[in-house]
PDB file of N, CA and C in Angstrom:
ATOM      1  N   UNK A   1     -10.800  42.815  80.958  1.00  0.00           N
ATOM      2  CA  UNK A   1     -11.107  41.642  81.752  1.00  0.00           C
ATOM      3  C   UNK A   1     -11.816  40.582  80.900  1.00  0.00           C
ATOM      4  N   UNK A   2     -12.828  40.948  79.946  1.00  0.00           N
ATOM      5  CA  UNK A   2     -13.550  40.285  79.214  1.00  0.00           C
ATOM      6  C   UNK A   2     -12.691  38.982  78.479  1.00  0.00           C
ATOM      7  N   UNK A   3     -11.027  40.287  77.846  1.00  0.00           N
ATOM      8  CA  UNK A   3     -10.608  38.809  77.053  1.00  0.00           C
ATOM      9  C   UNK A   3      -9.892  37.958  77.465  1.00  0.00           C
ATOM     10  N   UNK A   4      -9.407  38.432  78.858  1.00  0.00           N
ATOM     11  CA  UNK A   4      -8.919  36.996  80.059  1.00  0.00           C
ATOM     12  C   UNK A   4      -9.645  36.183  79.644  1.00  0.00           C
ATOM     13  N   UNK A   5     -11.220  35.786  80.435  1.00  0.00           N
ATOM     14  CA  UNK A   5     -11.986  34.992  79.682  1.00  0.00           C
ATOM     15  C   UNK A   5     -12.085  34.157  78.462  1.00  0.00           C
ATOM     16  N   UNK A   6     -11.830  35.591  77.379  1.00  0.00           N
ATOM     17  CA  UNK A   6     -11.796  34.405  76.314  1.00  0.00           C
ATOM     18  C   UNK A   6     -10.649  33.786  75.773  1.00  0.00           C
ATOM     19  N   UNK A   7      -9.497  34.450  76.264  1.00  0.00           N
ATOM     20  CA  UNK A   7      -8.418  33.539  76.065  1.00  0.00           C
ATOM     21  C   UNK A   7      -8.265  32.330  77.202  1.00  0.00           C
ATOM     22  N   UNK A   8      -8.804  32.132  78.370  1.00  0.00           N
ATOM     23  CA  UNK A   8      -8.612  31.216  79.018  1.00  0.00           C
ATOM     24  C   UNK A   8      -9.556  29.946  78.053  1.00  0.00           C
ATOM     25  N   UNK A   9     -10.628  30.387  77.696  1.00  0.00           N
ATOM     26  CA  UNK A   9     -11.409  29.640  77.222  1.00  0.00           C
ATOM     27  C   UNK A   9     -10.677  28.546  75.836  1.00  0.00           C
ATOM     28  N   UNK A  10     -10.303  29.395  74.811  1.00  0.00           N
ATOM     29  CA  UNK A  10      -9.615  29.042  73.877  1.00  0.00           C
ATOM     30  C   UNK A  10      -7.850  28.264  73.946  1.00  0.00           C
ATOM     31  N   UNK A  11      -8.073  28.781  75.128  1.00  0.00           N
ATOM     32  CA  UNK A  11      -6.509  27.963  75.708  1.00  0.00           C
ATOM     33  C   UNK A  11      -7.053  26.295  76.081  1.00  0.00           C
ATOM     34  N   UNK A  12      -8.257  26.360  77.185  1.00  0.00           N
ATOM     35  CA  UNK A  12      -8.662  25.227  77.404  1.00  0.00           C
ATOM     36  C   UNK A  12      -9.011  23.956  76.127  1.00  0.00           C
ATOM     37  N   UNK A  13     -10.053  24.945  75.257  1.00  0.00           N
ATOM     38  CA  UNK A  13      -9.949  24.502  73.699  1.00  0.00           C
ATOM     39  C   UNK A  13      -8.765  23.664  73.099  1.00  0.00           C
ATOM     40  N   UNK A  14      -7.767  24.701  73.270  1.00  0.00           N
ATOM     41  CA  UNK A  14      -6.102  24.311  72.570  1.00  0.00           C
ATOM     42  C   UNK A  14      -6.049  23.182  72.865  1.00  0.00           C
ATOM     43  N   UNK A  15      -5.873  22.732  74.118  1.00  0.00           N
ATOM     44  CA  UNK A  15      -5.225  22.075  75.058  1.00  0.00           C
ATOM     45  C   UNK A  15      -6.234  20.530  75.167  1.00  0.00           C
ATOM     46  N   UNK A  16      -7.131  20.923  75.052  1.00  0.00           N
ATOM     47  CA  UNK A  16      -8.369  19.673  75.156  1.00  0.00           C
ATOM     48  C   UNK A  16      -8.344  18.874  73.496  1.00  0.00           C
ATOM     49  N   UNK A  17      -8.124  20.072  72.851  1.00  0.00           N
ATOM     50  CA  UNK A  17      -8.165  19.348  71.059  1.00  0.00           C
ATOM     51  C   UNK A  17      -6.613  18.275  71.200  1.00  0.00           C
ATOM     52  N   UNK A  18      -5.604  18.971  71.379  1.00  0.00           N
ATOM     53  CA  UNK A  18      -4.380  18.487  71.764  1.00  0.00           C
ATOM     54  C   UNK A  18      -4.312  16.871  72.423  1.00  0.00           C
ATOM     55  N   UNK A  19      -5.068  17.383  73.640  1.00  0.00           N
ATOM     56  CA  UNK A  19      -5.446  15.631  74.465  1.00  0.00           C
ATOM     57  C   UNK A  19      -5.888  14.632  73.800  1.00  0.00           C
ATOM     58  N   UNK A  20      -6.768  15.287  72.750  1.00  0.00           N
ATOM     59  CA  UNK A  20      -7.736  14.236  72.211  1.00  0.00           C
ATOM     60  C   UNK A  20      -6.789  13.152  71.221  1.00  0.00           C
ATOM     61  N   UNK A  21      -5.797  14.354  70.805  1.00  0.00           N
ATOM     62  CA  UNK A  21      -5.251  13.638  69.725  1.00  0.00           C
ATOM     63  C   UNK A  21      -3.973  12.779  70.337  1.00  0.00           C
ATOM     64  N   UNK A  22      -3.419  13.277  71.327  1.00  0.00           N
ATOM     65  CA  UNK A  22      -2.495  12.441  71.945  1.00  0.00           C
ATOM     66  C   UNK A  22      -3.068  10.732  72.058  1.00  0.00           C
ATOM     67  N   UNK A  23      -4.231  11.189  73.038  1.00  0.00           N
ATOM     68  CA  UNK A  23      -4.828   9.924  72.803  1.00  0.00           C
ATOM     69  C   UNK A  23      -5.043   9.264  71.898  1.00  0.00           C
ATOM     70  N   UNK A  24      -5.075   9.555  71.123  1.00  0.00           N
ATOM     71  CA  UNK A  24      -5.875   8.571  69.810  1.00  0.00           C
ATOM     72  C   UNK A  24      -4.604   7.769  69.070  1.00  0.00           C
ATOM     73  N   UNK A  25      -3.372   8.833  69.468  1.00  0.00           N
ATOM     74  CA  UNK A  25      -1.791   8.320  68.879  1.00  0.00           C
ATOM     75  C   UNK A  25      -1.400   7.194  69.839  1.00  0.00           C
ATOM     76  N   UNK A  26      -1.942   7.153  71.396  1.00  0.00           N
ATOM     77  CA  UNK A  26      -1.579   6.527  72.032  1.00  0.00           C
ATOM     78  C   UNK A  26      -2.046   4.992  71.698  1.00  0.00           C
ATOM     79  N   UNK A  27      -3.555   4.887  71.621  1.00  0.00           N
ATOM     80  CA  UNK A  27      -4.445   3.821  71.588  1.00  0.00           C
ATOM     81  C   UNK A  27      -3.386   3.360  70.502  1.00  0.00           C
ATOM     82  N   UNK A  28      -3.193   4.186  68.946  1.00  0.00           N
ATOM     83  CA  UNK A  28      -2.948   3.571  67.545  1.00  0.00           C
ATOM     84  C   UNK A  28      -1.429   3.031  68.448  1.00  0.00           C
ATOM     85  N   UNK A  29      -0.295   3.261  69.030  1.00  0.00           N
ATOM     86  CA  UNK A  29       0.810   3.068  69.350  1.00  0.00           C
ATOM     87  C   UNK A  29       0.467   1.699  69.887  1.00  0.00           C
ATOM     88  N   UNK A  30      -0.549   1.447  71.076  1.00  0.00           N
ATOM     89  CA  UNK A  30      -0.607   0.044  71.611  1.00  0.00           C
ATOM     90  C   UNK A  30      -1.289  -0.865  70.936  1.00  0.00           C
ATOM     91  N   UNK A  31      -2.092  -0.942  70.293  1.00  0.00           N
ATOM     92  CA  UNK A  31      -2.762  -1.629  68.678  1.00  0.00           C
ATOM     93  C   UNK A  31      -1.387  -1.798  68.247  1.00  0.00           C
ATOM     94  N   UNK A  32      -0.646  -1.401  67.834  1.00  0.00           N
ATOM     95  CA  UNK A  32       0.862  -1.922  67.252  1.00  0.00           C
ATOM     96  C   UNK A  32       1.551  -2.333  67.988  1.00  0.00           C
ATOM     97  N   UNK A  33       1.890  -1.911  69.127  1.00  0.00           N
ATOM     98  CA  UNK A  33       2.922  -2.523  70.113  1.00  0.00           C
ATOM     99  C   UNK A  33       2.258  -4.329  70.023  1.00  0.00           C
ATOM    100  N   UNK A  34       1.218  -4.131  70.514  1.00  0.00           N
ATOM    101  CA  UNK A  34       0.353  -5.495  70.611  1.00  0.00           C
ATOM    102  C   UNK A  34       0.574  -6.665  69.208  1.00  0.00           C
ATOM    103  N   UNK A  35       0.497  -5.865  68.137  1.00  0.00           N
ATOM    104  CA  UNK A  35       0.664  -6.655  66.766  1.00  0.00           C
ATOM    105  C   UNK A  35       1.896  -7.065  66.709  1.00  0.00           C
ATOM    106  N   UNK A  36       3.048  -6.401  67.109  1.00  0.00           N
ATOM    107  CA  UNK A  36       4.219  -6.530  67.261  1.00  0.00           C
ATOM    108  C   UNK A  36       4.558  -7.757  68.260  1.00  0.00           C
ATOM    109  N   UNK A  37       4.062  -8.095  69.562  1.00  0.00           N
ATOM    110  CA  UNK A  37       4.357  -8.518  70.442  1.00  0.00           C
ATOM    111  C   UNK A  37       3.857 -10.095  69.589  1.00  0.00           C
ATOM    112  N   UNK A  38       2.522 -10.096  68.975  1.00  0.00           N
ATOM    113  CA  UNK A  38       2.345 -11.153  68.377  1.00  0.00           C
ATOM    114  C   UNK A  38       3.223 -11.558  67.414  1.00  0.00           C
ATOM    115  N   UNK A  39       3.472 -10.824  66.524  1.00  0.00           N
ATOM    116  CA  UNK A  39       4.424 -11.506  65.332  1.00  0.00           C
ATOM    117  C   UNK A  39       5.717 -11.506  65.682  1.00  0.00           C
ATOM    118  N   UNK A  40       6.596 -10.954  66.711  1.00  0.00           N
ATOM    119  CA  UNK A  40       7.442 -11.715  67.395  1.00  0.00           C
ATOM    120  C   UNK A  40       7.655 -12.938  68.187  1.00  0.00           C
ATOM    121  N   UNK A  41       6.457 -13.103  68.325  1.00  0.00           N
ATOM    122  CA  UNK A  41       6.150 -13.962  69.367  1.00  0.00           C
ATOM    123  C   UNK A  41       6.235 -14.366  70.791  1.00  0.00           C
ATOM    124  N   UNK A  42       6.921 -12.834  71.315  1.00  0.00           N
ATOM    125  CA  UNK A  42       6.596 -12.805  72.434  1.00  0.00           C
ATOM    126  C   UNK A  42       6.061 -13.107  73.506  1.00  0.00           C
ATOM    127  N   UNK A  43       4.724 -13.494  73.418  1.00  0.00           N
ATOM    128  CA  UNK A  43       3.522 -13.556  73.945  1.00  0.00           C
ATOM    129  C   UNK A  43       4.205 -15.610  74.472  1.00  0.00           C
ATOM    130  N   UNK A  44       5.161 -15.566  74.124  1.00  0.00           N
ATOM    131  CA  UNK A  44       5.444 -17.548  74.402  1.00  0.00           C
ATOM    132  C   UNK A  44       4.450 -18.214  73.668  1.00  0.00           C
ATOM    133  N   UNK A  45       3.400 -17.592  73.072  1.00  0.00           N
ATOM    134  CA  UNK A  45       2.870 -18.548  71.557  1.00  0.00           C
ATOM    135  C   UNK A  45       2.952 -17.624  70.061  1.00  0.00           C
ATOM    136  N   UNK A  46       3.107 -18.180  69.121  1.00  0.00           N
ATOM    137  CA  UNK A  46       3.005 -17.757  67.899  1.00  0.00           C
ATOM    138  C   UNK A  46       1.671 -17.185  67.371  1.00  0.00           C
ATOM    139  N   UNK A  47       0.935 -17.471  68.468  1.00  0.00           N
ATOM    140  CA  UNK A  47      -0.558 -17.147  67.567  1.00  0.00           C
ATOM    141  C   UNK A  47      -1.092 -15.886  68.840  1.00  0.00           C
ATOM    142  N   UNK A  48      -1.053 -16.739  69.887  1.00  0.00           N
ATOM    143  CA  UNK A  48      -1.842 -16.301  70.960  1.00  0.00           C
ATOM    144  C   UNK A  48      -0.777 -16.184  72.601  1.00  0.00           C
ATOM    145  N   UNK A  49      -1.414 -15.440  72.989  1.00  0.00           N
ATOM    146  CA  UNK A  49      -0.797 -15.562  74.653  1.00  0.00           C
ATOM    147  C   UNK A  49      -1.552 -16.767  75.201  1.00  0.00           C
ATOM    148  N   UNK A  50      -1.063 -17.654  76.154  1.00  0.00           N
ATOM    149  CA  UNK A  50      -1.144 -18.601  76.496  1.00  0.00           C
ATOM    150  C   UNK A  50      -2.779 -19.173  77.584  1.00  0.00           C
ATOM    151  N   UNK A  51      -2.881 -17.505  77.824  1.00  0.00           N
ATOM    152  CA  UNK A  51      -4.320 -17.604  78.388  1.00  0.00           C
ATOM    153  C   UNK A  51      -5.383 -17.262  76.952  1.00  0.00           C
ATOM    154  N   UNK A  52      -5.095 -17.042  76.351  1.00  0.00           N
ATOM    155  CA  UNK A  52      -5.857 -16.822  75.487  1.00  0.00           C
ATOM    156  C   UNK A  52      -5.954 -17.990  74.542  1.00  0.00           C
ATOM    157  N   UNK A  53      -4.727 -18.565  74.585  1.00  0.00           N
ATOM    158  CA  UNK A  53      -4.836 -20.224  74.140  1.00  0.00           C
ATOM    159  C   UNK A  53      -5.875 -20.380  74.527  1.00  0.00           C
ATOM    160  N   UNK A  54      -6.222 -21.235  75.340  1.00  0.00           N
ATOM    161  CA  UNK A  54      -6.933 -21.940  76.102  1.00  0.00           C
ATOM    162  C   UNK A  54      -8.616 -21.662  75.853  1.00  0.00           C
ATOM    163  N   UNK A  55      -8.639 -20.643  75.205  1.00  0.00           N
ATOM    164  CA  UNK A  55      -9.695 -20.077  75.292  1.00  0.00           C
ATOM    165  C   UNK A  55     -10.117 -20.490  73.869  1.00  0.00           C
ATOM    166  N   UNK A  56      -9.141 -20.729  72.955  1.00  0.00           N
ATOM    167  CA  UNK A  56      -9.024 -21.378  71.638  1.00  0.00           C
ATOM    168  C   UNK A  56      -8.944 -22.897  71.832  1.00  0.00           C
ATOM    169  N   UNK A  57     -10.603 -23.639  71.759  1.00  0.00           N
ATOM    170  CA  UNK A  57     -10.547 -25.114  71.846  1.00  0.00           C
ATOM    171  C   UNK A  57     -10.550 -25.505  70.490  1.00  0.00           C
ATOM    172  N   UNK A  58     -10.180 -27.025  70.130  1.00  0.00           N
ATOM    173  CA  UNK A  58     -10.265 -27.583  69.467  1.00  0.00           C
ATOM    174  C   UNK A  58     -11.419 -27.877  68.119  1.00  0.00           C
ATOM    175  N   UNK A  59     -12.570 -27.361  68.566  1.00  0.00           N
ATOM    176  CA  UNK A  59     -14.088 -26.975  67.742  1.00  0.00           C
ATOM    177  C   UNK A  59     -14.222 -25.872  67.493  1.00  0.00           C
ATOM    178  N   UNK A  60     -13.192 -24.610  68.110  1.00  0.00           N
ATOM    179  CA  UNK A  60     -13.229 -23.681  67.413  1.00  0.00           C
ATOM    180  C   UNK A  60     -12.415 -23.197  66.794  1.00  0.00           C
ATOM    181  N   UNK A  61     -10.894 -23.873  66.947  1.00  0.00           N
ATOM    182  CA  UNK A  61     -10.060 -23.600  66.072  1.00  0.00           C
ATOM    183  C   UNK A  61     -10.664 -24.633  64.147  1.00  0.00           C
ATOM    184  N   UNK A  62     -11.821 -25.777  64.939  1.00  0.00           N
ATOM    185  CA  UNK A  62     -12.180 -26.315  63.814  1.00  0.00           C
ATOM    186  C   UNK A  62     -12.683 -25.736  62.641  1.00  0.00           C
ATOM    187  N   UNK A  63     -14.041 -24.827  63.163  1.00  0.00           N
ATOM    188  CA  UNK A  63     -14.717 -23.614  62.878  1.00  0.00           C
ATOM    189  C   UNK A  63     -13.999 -22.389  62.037  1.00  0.00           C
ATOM    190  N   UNK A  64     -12.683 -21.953  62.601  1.00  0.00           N
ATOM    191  CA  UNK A  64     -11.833 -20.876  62.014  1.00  0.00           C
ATOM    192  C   UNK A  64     -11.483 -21.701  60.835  1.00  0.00           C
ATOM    193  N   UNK A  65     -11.000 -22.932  60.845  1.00  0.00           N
ATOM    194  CA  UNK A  65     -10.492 -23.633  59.394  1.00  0.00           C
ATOM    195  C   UNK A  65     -11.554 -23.851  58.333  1.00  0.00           C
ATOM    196  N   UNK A  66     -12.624 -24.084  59.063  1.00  0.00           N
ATOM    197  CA  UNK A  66     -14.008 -23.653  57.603  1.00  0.00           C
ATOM    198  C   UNK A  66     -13.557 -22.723  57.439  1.00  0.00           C
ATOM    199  N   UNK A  67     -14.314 -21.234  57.710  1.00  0.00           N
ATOM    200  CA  UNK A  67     -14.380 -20.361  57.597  1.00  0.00           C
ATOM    201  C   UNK A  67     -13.342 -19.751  56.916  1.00  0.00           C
ATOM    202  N   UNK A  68     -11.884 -20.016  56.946  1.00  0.00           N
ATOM    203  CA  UNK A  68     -10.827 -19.653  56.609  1.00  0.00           C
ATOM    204  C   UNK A  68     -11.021 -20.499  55.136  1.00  0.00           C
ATOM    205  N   UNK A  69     -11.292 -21.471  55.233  1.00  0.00           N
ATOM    206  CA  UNK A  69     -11.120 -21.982  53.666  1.00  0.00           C
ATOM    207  C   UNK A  69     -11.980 -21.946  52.862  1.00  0.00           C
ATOM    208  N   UNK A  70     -13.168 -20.893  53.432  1.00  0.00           N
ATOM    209  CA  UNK A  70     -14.298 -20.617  52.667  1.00  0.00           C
ATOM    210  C   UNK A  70     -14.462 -19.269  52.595  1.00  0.00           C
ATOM    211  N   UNK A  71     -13.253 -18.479  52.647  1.00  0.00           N
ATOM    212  CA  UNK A  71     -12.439 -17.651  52.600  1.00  0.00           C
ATOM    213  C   UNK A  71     -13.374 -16.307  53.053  1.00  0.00           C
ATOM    214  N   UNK A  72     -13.801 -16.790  54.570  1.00  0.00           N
ATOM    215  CA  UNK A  72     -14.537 -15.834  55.309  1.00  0.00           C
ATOM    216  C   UNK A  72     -13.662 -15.712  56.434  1.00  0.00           C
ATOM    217  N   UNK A  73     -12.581 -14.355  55.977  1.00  0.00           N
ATOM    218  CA  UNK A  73     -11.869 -14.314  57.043  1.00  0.00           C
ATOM    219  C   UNK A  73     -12.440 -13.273  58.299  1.00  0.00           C
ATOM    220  N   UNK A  74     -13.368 -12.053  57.750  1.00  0.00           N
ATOM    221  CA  UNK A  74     -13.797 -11.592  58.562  1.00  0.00           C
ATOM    222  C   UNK A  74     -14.753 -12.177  59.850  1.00  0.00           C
ATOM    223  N   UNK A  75     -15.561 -12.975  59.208  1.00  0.00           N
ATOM    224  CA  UNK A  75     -16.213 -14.015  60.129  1.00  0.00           C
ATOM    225  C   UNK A  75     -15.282 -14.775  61.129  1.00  0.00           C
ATOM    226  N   UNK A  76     -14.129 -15.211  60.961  1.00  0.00           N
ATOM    227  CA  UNK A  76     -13.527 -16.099  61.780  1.00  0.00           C
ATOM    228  C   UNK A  76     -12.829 -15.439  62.908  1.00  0.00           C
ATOM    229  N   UNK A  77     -12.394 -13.873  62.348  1.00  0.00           N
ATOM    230  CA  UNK A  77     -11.904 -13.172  63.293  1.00  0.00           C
ATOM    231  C   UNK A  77     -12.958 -12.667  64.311  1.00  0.00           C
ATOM    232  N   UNK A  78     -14.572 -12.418  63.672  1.00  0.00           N
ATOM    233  CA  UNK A  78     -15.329 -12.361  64.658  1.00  0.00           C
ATOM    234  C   UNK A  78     -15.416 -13.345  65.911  1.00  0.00           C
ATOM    235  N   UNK A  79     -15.418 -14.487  65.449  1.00  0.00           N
ATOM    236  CA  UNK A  79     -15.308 -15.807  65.943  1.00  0.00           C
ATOM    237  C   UNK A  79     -14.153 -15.453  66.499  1.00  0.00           C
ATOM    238  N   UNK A  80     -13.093 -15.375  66.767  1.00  0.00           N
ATOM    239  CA  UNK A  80     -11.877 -15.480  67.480  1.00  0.00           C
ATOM    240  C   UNK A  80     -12.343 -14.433  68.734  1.00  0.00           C
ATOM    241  N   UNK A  81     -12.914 -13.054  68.284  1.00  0.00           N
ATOM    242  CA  UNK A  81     -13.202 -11.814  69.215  1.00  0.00           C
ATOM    243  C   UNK A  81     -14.406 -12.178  70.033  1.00  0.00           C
ATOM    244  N   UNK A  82     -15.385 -13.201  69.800  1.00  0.00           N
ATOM    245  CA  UNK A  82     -16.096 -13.401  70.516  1.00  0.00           C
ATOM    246  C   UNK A  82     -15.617 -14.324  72.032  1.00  0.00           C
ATOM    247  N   UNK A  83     -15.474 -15.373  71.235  1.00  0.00           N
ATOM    248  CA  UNK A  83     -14.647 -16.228  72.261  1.00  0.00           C
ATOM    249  C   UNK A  83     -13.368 -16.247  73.103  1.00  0.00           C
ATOM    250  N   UNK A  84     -12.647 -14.771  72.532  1.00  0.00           N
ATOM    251  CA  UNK A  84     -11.370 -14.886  73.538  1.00  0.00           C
ATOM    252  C   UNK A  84     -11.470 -12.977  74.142  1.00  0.00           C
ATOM    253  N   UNK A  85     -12.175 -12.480  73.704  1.00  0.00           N
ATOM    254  CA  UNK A  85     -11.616 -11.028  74.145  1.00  0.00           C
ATOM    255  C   UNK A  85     -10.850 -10.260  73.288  1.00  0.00           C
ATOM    256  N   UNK A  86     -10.227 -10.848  72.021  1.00  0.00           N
ATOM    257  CA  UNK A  86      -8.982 -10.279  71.960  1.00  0.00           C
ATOM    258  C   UNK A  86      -9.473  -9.111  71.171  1.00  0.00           C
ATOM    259  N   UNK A  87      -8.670  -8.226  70.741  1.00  0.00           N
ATOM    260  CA  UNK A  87      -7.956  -6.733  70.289  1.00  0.00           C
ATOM    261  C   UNK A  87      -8.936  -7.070  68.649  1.00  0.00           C
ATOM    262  N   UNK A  88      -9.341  -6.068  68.202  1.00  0.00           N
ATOM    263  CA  UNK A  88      -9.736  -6.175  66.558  1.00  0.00           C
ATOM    264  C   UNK A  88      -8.188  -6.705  66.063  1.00  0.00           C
ATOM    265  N   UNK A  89      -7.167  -5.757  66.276  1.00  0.00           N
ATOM    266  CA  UNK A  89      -5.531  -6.286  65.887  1.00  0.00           C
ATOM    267  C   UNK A  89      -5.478  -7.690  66.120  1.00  0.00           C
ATOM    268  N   UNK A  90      -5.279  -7.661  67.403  1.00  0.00           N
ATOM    269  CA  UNK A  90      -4.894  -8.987  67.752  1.00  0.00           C
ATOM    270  C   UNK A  90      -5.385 -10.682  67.067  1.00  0.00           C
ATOM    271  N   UNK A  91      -7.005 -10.075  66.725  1.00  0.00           N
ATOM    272  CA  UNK A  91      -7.622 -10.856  66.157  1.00  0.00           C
ATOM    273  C   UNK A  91      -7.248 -11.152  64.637  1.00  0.00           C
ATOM    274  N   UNK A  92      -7.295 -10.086  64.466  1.00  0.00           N
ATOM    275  CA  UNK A  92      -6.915 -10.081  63.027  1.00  0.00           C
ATOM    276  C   UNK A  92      -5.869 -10.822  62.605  1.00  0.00           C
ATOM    277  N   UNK A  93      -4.091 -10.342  63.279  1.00  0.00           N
ATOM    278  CA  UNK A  93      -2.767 -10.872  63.780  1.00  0.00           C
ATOM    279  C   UNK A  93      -3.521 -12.235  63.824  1.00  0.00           C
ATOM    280  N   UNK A  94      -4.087 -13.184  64.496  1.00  0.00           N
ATOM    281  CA  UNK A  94      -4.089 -14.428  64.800  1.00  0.00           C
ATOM    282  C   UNK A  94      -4.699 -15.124  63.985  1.00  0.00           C
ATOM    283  N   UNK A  95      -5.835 -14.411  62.977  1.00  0.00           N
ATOM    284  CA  UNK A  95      -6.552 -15.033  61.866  1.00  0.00           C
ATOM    285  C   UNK A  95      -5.262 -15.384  60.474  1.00  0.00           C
ATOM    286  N   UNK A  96      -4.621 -14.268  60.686  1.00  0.00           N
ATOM    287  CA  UNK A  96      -3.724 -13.984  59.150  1.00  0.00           C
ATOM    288  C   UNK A  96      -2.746 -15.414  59.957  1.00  0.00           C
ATOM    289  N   UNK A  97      -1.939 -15.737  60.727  1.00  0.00           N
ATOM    290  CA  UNK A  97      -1.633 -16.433  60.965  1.00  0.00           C
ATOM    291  C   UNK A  97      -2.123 -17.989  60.798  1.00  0.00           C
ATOM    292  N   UNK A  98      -3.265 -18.079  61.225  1.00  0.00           N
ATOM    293  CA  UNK A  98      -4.104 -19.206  60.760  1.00  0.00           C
ATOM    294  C   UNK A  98      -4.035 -19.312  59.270  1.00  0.00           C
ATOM    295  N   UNK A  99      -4.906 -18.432  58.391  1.00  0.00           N
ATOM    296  CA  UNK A  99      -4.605 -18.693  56.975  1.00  0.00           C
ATOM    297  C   UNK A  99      -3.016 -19.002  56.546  1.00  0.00           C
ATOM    298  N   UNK A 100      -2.353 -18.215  57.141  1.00  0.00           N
ATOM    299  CA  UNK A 100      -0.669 -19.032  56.796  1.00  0.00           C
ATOM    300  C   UNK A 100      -0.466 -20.438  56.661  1.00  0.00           C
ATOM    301  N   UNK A 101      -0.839 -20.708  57.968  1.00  0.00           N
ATOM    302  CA  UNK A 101      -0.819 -21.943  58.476  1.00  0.00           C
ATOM    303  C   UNK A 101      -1.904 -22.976  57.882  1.00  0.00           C
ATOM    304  N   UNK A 102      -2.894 -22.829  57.150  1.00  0.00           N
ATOM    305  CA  UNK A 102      -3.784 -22.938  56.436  1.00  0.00           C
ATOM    306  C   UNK A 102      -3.744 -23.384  55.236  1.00  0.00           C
ATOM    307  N   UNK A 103      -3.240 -21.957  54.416  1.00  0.00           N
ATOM    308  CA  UNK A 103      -3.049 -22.101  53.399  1.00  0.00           C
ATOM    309  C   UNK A 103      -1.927 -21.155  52.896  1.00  0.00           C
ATOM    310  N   UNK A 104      -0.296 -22.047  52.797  1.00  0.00           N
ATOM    311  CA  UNK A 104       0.708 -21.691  52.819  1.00  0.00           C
ATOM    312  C   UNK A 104       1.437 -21.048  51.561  1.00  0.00           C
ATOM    313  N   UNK A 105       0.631 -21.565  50.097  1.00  0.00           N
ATOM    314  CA  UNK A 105       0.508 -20.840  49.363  1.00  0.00           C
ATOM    315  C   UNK A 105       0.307 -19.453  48.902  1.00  0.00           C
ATOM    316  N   UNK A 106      -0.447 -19.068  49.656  1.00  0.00           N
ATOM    317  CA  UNK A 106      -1.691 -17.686  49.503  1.00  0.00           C
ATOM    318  C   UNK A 106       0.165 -16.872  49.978  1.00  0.00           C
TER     319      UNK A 106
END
């Protein structure tokens, strides 16, 4: 009777380690789906979804173009994640875009 127990136990184990990792494939799958949806452009903007436009004004897309040409890209993507919500990806996706657009060379 004892090792009912401990095989139920170690089954639960199995099965819980298993979940964890599904998940974690899942999250990494929509982090890409999402990057994807941007650089297709899906989203009906090239940079951003259209509510998230909006959320991108004119003084702060000003702000990202310092920052971008003072080649603080991590900063600008903070700046993008503060002010719109978006995804670390997503942010990122919309910064690298900016520097494109930026600086077309690079």
């Amino acid at each position: 009777m004892e090792y009912v127990g401990i095989v139920a136990i170690l089954l639960v184990v199995v099965l819980w380690i298993r979940l964890s990792s599904l998940e974690s494939k899942l999250n990494s799958l929509k982090e890409e789906l999402s990057s994807l949806k941007w650089q297709s452009g899906t989203t009906g903007n090239a940079y951003a979804p259209s509510s998230i436009t909006s959320a991108i004004n004119p003084d702060l897309e000003q702000k990202l173009h310092a920052l971008i040409m003072e080649n603080q890209t991590i900063r600008a993507i903070k700046e993008v994640r503060v002010a719109t919500g978006m995804s670390l990806a997503d942010a990122k996706s919309y910064v690298q875009n900016l520097e494109q657009k930026y600086r077309p060379m690079r």
